[in-house]
Each structure stands twice: as C-alpha cells, then as structure tokens.
Protein backbone atom coordinates (compact mmCIF):
# COMPACT_ATOMS: atom_id res chain seq x y z
CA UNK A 1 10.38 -62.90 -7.15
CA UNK A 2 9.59 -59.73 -9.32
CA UNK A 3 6.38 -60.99 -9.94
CA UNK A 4 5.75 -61.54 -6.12
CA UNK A 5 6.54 -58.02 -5.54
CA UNK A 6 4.42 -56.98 -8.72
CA UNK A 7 1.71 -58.40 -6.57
CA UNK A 8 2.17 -57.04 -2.95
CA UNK A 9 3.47 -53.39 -3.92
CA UNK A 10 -0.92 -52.61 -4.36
CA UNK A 11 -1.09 -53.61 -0.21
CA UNK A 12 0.29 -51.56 2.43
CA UNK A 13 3.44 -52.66 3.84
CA UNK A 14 5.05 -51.88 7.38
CA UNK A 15 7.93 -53.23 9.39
CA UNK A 16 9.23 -52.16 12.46
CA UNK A 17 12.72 -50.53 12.83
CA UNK A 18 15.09 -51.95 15.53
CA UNK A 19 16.86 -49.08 16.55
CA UNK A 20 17.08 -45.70 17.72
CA UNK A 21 15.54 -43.02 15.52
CA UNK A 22 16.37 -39.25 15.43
CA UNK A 23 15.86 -36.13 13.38
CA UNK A 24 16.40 -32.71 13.98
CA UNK A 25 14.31 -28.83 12.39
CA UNK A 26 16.42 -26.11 12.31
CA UNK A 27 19.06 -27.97 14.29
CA UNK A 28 16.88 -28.53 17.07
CA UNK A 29 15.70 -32.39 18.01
CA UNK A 30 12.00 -32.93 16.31
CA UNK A 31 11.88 -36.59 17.56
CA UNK A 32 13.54 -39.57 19.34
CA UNK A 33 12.61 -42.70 19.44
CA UNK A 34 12.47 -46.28 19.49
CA UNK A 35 9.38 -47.39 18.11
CA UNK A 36 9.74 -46.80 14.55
CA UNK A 37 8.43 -48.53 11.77
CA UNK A 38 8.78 -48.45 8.13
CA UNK A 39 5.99 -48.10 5.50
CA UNK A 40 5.73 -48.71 2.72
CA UNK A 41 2.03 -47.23 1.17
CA UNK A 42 0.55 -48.61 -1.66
CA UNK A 43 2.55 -48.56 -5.57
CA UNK A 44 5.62 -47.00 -3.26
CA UNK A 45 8.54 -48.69 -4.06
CA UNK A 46 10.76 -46.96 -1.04
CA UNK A 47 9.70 -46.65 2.78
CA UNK A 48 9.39 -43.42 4.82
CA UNK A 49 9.31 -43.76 8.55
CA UNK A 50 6.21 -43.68 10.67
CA UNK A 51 6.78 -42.60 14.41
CA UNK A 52 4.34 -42.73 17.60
CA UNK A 53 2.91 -39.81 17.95
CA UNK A 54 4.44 -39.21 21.59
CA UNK A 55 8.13 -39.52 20.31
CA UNK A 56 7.62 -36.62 18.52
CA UNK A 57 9.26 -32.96 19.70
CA UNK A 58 6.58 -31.42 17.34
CA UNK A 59 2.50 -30.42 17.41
CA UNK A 60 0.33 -32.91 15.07
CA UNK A 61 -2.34 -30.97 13.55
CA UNK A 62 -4.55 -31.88 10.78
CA UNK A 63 -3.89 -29.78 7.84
CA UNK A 64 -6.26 -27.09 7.05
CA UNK A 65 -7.91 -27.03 4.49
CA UNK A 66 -8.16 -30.46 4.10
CA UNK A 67 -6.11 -31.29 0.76
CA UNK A 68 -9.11 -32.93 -2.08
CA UNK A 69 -8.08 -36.95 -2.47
CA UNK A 70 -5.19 -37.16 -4.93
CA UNK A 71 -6.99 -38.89 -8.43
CA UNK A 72 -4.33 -42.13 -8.52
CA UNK A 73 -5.27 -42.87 -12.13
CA UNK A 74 -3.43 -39.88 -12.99
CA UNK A 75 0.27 -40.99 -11.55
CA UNK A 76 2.32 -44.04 -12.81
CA UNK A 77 1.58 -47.65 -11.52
CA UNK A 78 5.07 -47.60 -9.37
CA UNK A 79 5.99 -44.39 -7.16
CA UNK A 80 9.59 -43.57 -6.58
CA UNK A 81 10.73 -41.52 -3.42
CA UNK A 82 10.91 -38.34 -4.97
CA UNK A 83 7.86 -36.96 -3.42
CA UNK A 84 5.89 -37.40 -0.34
CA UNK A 85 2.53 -37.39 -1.92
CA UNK A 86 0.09 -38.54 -3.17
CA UNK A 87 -1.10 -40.95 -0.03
CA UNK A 88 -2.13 -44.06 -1.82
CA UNK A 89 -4.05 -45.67 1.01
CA UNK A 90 -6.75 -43.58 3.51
CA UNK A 91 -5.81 -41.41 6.22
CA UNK A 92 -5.27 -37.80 7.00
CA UNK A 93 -2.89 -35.20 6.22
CA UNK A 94 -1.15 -32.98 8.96
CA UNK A 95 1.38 -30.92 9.79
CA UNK A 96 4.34 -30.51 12.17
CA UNK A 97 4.64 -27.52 14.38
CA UNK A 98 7.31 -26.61 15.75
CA UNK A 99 8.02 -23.20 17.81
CA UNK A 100 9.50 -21.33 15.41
CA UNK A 101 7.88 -23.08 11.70
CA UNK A 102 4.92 -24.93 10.42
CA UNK A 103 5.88 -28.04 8.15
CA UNK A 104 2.92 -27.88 5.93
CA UNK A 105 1.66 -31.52 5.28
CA UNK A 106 4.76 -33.44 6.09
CA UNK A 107 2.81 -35.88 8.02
CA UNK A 108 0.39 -38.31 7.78
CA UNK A 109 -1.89 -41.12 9.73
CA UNK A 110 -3.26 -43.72 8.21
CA UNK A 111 -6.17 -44.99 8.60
CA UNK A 112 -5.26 -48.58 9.08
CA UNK A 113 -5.89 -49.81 12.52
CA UNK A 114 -2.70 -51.69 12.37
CA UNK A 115 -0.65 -48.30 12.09
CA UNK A 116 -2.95 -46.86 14.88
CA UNK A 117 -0.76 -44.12 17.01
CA UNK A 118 2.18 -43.65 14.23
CA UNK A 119 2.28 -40.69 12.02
CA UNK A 120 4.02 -41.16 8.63
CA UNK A 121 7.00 -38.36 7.67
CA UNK A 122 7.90 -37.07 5.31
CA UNK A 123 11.77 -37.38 5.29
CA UNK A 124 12.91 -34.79 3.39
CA UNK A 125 10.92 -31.98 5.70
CA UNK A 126 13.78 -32.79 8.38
CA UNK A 127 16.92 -31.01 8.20
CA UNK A 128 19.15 -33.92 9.83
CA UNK A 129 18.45 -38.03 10.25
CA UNK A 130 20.51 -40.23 12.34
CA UNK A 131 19.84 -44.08 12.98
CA UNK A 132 21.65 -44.50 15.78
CA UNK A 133 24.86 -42.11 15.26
CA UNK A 134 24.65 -43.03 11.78
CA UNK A 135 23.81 -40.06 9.64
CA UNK A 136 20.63 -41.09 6.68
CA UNK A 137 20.49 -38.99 3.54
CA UNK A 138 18.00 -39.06 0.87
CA UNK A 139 15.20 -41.77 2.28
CA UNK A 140 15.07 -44.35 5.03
CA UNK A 141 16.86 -47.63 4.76
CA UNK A 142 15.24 -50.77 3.05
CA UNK A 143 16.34 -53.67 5.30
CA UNK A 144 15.04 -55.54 2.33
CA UNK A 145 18.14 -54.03 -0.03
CA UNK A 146 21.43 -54.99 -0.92
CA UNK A 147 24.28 -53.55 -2.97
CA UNK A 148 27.11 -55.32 -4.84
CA UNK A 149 30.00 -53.94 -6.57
CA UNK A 150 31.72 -56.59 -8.68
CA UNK A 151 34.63 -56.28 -11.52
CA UNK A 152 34.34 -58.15 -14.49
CA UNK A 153 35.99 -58.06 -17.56
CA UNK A 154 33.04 -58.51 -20.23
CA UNK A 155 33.33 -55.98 -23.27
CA UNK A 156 30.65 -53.64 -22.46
CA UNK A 157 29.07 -51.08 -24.60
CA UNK A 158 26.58 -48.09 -24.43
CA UNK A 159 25.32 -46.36 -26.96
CA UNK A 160 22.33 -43.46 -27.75
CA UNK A 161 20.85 -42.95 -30.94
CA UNK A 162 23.50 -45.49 -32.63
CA UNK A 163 26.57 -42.85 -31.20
CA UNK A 164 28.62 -44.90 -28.52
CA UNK A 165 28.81 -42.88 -25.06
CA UNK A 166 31.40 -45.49 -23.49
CA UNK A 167 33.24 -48.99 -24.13
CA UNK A 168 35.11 -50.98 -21.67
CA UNK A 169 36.70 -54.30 -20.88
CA UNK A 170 36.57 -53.42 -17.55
CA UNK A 171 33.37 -52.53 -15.85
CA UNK A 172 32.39 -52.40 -12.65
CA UNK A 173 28.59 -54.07 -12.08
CA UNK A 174 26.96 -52.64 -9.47
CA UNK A 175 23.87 -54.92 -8.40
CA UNK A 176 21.33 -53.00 -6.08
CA UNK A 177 17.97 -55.51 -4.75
CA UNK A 178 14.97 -55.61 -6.86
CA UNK A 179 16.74 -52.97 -10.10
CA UNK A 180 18.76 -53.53 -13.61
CA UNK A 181 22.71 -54.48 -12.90
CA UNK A 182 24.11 -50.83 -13.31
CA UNK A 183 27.25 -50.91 -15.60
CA UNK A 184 29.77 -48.21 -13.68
CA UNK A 185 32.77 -47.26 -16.73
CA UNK A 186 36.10 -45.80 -15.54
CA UNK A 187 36.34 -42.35 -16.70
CA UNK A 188 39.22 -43.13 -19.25
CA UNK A 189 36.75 -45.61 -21.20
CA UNK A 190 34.23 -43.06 -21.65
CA UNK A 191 33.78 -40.56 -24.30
CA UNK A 192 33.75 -37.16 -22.41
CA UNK A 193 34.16 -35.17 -25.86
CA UNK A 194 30.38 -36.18 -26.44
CA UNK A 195 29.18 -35.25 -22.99
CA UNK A 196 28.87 -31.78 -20.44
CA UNK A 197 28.21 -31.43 -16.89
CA UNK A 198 24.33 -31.12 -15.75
CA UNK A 199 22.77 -29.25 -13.09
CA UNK A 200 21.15 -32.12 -11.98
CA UNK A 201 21.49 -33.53 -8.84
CA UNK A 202 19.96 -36.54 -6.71
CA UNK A 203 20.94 -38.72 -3.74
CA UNK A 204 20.76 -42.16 -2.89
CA UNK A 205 20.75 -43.49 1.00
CA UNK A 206 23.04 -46.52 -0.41
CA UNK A 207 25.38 -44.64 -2.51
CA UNK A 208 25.41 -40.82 -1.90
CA UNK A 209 25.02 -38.10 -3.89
CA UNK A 210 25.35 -38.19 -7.38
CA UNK A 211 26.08 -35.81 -9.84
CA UNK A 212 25.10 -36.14 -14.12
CA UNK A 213 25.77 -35.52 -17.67
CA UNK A 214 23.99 -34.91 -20.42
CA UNK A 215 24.85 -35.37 -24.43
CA UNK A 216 26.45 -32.14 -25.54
CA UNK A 217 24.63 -32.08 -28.61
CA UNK A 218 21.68 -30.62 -26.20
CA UNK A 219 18.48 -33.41 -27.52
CA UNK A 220 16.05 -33.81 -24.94
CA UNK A 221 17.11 -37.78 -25.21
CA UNK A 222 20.42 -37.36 -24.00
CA UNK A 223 19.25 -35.10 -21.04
CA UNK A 224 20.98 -36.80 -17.89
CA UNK A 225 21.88 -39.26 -19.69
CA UNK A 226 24.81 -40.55 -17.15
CA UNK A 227 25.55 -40.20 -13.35
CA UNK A 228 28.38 -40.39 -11.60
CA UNK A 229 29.47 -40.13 -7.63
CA UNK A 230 32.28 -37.97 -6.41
CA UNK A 231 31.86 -38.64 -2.60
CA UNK A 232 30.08 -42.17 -2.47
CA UNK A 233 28.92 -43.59 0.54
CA UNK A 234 30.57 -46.58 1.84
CA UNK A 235 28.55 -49.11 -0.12
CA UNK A 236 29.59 -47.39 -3.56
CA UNK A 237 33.25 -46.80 -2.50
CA UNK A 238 34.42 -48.88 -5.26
CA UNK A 239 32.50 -46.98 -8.25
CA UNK A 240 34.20 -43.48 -7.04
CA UNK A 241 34.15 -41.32 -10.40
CA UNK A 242 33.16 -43.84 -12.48
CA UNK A 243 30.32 -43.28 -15.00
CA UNK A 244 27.00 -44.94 -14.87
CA UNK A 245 24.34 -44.67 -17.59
CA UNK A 246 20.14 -45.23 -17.68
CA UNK A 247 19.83 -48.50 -19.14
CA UNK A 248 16.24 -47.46 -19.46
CA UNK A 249 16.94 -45.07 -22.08
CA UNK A 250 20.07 -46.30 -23.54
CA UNK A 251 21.43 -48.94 -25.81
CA UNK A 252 23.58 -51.55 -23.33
CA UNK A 253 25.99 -54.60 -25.46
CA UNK A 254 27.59 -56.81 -23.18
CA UNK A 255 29.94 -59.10 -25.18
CA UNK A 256 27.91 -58.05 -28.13
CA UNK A 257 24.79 -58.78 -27.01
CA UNK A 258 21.97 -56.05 -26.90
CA UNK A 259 20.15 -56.24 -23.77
CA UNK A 260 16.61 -55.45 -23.40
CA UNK A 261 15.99 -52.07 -21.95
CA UNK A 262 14.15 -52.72 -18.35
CA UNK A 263 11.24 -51.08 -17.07
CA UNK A 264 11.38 -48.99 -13.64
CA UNK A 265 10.36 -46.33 -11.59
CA UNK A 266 12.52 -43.86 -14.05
CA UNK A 267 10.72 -45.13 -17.21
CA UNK A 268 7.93 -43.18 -18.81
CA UNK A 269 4.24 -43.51 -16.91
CA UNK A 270 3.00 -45.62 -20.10
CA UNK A 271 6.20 -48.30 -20.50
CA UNK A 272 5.03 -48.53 -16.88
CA UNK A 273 1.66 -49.69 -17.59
CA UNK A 274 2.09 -51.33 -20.88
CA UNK A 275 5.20 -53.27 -19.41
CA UNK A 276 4.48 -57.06 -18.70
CA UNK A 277 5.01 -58.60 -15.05
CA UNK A 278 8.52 -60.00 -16.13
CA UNK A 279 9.85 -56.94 -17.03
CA UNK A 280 9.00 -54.74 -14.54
CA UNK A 281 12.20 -53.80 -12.22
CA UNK A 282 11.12 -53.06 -8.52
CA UNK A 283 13.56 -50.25 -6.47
C-alpha cells in the first residue's frame, strides 16, 4: 500500500465532501456550502478544501502581480500542510476580498478541467471552520485516515545520542493511517530532568494541539525532540499528557529491538529523496 501511494501522490487528487461546509473572516461568514471537495495537489500529503466559486461570501481576484512559478526541484519530494504554497499542478493564484481585508493569495484555481468552478483555500487564512457544527482546527479532514490508541505492555525505549529520554512497560501506541506507530510514555516513565519546555507549538485536526520539549542540554539534535497534548481532541483522549517522541530522529527499542528510523514528511529534504519506496511513511 505505501508503495501505491508512493505512486499516486505525483497526480492530482480530489474527492468530494458530503456535508455542509462553513468558515468565517473576522467573525463574519466567508462561505457556506455544500459542494465541497477535497484536494489533494501534487507531492501534498494532506487536503485543503476547494469550494464553488458562488458559495463563497468573498471577491475572487487574481493576484496582482502574478507570483513567478514556484521552482519544485527546490522543495522536498513529499509536502506537509504547513504551508499553502507552492501549487504543484497549473492554475492561478488569487485572493479573497472581503469588505473590510484582502487575503493575499489564499486562493487558488486549478487549471484542471475536472476542478472547473472550485477555488482551492487556503485553510489557515480563515479565522473559524465548522463541518457541520463540528468545529476543524489545523487542516481539513482525510476521510482516508484513521487513529488508534492501543495499550500494550512491550518494554519500550527511546534514546538520543546513546542518553535514554524515556522507558516504559507501559506504552500507549498510537497508530495514525499511512505514518510510524507513535509510542505515547506516561509522564512518570519519562526522564523530565533531561528535558525543558519549548516554544513550539503545532496542531493536528485528529489530535489537537500539541505542545514540545526539547533536550536541556540545548544541541540543535534534541530541539523538539518530544510532544505532548494537554487538551486532545476526542480521538487522542487516551494519550492526555503523555509524551510522544520523533522516531525520525530518535533511537526507538521495543523489547530490545532497535527499530529502523522511518522516513516522512518531518525528515530532512535529502532522507526524503535518497529514501527507498519501502521506507517512505505517507501522512
């Protein structure tokens, strides 16, 4: 299957959405609708929503000056959602006008016939989402994902640089579609003396908003080196305050055996493209 989806993530991807769509500028409505669809563009690993034109509240105006094509050998072979752009298949750049702001380039129309109508957005240029009365933070939904949370009582072990950052008998696996099992420790197995607070934050539309810690020896290795959510959503209830860490850029034993670090949208642009098909891990 990864290799299947190694193969289509170079094609553009769509499918519609089922149910009622808003979002809201400044607290006032920006669209409604029922005529949604997801799409996924080329090397994007996470779908943004593309809405007919009509069921927008807002102007659609081709931005001005038109932004220069983006050069797509510079950027990594898979694109996470942290961004908007670059557009990896043709079409043109707009913005959304409202009556009191201008959302510079938070649209766009493909070119594809099949997507004729529907302007892609850009989700994080909307104050509020609801599907629904369901409120959406941090991207659109993949129909396509699923989240487990399962105990277990395998020894687990993670380590950095040969110092060990956490050791249980009692983890928590959380398994999310198409990425590495994540290994969630309770916050009595882990060992806080070696690790401080970060600023960093980032949100997930499955689990919430998540908060991190780095090493507190300060090395650029152990920067955000482990997450953890305070207020998780309903799929993540079960990991509450538990303590998660990158498999990409740690050292994970479970029952004493070293696992092979994966490679995903959070590796480095080169283990990206010098990874093989079977070890690519697809968000």
């Amino acid at each position: 299957m990864k290799r299947h989806l190694g193969q289509s993530i170079s094609e553009l991807r769509f499918e519609p959405v089922a149910v009622r769509l808003r979002a809201y500028v400044d607290g006032r409505p920006a669209l409604d609708t029922v005529r949604a669809a997801l799409v996924w563009e080329p090397r994007r690993l996470v779908p943004v929503y593309a809405v007919p034109e009509d069921d927008l509240l807002l102007a659609v105006e081709p931005t001005e000056p038109p932004p220069a094509a983006p050069d797509l050998a510079a950027y990594p072979p898979m694109l996470g959602p942290d961004s908007f752009e670059p557009h990896t298949t043709p079409g043109t750049v707009v913005d959304l006008v409202g009556p009191d702001r201008r959302l510079d380039r938070a649209g766009f129309r493909p070119d594809d016939p099949v997507l004729d109508g529907l302007v892609v957005l850009d989700f994080a240029a909307f104050d509020r989402w609801l599907a629904e009365d369901e409120e959406l933070v941090g991207h659109p939904h993949d129909p396509f994902k699923r989240i487990d949370v399962l105990s277990s009582r395998r020894h687990v072990e993670i380590s950095l640089d040969g110092t060990v950052l956490a050791a249980t008998d009692r983890p928590l696996l959380l398994i999310e579609t198409h990425l590495p099992v994540r290994y969630y420790v309770p916050p009595a197995d882990v060992a806080t003396s070696l690790l401080r607070p970060s600023d960093t934050r980032s949100t997930c539309a499955y689990k919430g908003h998540a908060t991190y810690l780095s090493t507190a020896d300060g090395s650029a290795a152990g920067r955000d080196i482990g997450w953890t959510y305070r207020q998780p959503l309903d799929d993540a209830l079960r990991v509450r305050d538990h303590v998660a860490f990158w498999n990409e850029r740690t050292d994970v034993r479970v029952d004493g055996e070293l696992l092979r670090r994966p490679v995903t949208p959070w590796s480095t642009p080169a283990e990206q493209r010098g990874a093989d098909a079977d070890s690519l891990e697809f968000g």
